[in-house]
N, C-alpha and C. Protein backbone atom coordinates (compact mmCIF):
# COMPACT_ATOMS: atom_id res chain seq x y z
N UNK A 1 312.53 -90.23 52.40
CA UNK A 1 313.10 -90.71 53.62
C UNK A 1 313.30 -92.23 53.51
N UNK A 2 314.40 -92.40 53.71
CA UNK A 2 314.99 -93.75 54.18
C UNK A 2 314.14 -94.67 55.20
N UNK A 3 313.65 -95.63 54.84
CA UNK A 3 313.44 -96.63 55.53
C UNK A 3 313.11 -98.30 55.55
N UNK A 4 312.73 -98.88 56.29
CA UNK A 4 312.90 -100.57 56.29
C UNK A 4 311.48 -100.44 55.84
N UNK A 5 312.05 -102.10 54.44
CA UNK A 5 310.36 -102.60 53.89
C UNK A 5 310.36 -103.74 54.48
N UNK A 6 309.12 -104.58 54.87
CA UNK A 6 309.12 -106.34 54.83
C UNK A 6 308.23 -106.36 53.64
N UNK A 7 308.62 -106.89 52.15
CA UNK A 7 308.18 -107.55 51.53
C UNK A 7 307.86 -108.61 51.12
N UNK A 8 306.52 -109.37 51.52
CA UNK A 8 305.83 -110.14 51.00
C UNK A 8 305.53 -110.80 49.73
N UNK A 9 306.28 -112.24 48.98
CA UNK A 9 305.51 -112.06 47.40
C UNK A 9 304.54 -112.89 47.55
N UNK A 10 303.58 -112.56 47.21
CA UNK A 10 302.29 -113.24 46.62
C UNK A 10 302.53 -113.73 45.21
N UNK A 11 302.54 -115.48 45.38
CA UNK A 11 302.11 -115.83 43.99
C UNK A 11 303.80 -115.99 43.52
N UNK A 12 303.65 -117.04 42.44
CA UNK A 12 305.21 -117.32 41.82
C UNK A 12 305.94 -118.47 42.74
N UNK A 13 307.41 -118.32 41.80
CA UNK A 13 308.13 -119.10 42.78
C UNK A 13 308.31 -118.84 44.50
N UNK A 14 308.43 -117.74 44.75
CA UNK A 14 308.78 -117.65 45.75
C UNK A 14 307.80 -117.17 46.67
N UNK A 15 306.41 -117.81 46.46
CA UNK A 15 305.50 -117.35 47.24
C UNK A 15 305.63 -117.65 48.60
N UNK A 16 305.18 -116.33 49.39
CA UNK A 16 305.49 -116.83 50.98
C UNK A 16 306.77 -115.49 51.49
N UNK A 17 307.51 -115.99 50.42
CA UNK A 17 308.76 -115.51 51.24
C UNK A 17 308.99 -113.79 51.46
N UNK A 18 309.48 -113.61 52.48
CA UNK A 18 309.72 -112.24 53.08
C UNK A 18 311.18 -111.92 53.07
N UNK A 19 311.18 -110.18 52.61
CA UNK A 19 312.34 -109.75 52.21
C UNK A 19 312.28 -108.71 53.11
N UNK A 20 313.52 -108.33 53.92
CA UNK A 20 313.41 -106.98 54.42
C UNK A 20 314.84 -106.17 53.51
N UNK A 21 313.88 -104.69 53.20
CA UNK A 21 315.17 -104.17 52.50
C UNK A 21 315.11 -103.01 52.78
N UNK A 22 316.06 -101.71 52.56
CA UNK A 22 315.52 -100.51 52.41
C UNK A 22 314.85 -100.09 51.37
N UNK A 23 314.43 -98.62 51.66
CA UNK A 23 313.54 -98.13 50.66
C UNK A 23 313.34 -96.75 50.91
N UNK A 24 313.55 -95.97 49.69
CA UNK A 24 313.13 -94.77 50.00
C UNK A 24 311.97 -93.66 49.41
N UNK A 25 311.24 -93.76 50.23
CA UNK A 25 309.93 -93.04 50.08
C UNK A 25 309.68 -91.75 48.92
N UNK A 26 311.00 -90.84 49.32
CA UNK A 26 311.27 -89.89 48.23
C UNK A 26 311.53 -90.13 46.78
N UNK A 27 311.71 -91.33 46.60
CA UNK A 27 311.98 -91.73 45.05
C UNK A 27 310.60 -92.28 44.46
N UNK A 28 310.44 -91.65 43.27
CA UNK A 28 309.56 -91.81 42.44
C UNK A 28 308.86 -92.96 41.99
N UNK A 29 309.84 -94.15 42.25
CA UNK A 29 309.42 -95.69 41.18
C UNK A 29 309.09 -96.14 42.19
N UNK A 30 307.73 -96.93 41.73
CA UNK A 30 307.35 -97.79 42.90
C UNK A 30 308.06 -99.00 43.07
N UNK A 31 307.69 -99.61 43.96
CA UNK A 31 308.73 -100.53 44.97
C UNK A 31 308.65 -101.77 44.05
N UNK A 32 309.45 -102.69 43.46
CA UNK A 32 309.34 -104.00 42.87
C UNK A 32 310.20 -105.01 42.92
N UNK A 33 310.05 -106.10 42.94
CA UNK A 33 311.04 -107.16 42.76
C UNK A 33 311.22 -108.14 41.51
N UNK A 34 312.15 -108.62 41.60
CA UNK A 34 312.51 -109.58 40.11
C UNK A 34 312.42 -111.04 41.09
N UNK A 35 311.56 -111.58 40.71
CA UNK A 35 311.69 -113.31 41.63
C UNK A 35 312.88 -113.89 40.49
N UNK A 36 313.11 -115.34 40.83
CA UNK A 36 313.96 -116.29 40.12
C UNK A 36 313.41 -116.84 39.04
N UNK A 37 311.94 -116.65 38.50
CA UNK A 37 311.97 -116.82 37.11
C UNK A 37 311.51 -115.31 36.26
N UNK A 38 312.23 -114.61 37.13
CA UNK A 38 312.13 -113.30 35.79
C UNK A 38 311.26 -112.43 36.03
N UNK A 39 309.65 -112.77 36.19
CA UNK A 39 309.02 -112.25 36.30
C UNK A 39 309.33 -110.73 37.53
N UNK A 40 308.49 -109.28 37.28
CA UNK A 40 308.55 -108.29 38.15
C UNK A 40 307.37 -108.19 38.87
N UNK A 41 307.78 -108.42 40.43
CA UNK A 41 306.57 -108.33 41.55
C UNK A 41 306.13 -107.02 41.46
N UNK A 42 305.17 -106.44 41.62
CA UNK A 42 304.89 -104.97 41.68
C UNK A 42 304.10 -105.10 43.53
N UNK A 43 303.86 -103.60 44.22
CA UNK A 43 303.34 -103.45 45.32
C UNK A 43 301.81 -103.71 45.23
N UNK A 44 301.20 -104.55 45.70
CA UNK A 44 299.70 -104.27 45.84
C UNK A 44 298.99 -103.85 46.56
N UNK A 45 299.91 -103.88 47.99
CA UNK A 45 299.09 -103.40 49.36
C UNK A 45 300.28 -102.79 50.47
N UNK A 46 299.80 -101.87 50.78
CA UNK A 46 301.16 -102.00 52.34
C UNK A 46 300.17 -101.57 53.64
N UNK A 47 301.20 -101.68 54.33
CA UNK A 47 300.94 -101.38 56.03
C UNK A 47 301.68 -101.05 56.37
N UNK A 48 301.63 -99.69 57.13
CA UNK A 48 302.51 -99.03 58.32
C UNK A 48 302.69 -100.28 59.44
N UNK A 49 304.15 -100.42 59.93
CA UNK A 49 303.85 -101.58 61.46
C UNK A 49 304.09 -100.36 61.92
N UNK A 50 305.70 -99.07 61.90
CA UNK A 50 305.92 -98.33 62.80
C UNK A 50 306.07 -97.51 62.08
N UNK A 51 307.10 -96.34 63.11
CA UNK A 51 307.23 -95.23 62.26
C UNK A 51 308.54 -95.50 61.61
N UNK A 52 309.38 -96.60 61.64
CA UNK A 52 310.24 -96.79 60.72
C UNK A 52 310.07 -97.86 59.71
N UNK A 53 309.12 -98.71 59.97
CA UNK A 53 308.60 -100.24 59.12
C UNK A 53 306.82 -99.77 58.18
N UNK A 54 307.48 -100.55 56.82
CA UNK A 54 306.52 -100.68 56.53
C UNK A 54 306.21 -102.11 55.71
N UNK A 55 304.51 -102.77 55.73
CA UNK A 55 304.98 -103.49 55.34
C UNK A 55 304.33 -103.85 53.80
N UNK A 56 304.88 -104.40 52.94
CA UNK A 56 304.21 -104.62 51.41
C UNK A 56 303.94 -105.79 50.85
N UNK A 57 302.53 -106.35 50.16
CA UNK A 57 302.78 -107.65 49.79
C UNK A 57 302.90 -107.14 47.83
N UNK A 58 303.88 -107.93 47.66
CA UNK A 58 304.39 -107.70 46.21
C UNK A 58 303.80 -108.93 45.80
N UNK A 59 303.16 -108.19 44.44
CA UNK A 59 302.28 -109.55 43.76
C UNK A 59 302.96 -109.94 42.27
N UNK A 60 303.09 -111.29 42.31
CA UNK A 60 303.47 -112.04 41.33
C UNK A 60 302.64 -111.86 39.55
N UNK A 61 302.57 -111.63 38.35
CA UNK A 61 301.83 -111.44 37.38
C UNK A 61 301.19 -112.42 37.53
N UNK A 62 301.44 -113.79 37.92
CA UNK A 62 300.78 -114.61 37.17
C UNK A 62 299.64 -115.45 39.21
N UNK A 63 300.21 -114.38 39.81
CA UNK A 63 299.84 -114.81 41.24
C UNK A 63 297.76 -114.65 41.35
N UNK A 64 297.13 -115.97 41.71
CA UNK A 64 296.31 -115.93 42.04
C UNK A 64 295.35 -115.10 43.07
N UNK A 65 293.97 -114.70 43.02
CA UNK A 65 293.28 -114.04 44.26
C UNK A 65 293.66 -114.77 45.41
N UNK A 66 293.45 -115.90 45.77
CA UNK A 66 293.77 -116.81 46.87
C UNK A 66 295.43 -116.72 47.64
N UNK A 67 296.18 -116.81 46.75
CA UNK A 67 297.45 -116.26 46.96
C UNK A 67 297.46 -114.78 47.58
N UNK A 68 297.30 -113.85 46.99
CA UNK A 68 296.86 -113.36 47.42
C UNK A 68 296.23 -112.88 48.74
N UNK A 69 295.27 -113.36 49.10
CA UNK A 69 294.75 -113.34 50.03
C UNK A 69 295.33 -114.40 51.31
N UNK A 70 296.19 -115.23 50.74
CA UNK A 70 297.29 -115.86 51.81
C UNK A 70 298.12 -114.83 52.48
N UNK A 71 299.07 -113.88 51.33
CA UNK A 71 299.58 -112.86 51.72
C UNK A 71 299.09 -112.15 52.91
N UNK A 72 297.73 -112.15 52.60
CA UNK A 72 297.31 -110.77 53.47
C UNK A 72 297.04 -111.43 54.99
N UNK A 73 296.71 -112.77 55.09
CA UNK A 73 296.68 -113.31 55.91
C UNK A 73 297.87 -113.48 57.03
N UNK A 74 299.05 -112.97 56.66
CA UNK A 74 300.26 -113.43 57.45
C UNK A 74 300.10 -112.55 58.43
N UNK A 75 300.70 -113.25 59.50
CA UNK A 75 300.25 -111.81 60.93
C UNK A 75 301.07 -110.64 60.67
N UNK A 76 299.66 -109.27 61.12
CA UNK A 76 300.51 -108.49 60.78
C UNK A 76 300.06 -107.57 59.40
N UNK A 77 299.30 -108.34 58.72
CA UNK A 77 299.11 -107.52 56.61
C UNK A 77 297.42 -107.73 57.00
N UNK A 78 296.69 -108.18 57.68
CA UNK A 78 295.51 -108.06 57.61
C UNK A 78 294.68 -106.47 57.40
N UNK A 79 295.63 -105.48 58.06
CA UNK A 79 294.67 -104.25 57.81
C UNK A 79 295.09 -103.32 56.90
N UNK A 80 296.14 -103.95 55.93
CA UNK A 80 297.17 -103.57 54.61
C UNK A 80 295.97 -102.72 53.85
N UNK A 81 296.71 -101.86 53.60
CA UNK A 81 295.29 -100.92 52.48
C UNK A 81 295.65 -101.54 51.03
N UNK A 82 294.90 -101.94 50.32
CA UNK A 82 295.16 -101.99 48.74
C UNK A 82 295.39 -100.92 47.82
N UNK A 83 296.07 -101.52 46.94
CA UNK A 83 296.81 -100.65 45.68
C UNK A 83 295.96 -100.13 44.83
N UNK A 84 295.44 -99.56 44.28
CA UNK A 84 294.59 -99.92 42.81
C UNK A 84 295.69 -99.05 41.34
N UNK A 85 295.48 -100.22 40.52
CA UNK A 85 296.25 -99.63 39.68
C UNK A 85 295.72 -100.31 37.73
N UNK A 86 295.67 -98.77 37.53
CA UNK A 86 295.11 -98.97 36.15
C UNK A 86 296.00 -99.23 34.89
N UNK A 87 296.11 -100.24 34.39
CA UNK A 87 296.69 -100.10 33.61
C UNK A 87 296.17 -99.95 31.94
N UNK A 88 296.54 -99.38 31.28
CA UNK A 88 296.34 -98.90 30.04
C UNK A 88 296.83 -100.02 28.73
């Protein structure tokens, strides 16, 4: 199902900044972005706001805990569930 993201990046150039885009739930790949130096944001956390919004903070590779935790701070991402993700 089709619907609106607000993405958050944590960390990088463009820390701070918020993207609203679509997104669809039924597709397999998780949600990511390319910032302006290349690097790929991956999802670390989201939050339902409604039943059509959701919201995600996308974390930078090289993005700090503190950053981070700025993200989560923006009104609104405080009760964001975290990602966990293993990588191999």
């Amino acid at each position: 199902m089709e619907q609106i993201v607000e993405c958050i990046i944590a960390g990088g150039p463009q820390h701070g900044t918020i993207r609203r885009q679509w997104w669809d739930s039924n597709y397999s790949a998780p949600l990511a972005l390319a910032t302006d130096d290349g690097q790929v944001c991956l999802a670390a956390a989201r939050r339902a706001t409604d039943s059509l919004r959701s919201r995600f903070i996308l974390l930078h590779p090289l993005a700090t805990g503190q950053q981070f935790m700025a993200a989560l701070a923006i009104p609104g991402c405080r009760t964001a569930s975290a990602y966990v993700s293993l990588a191999v």
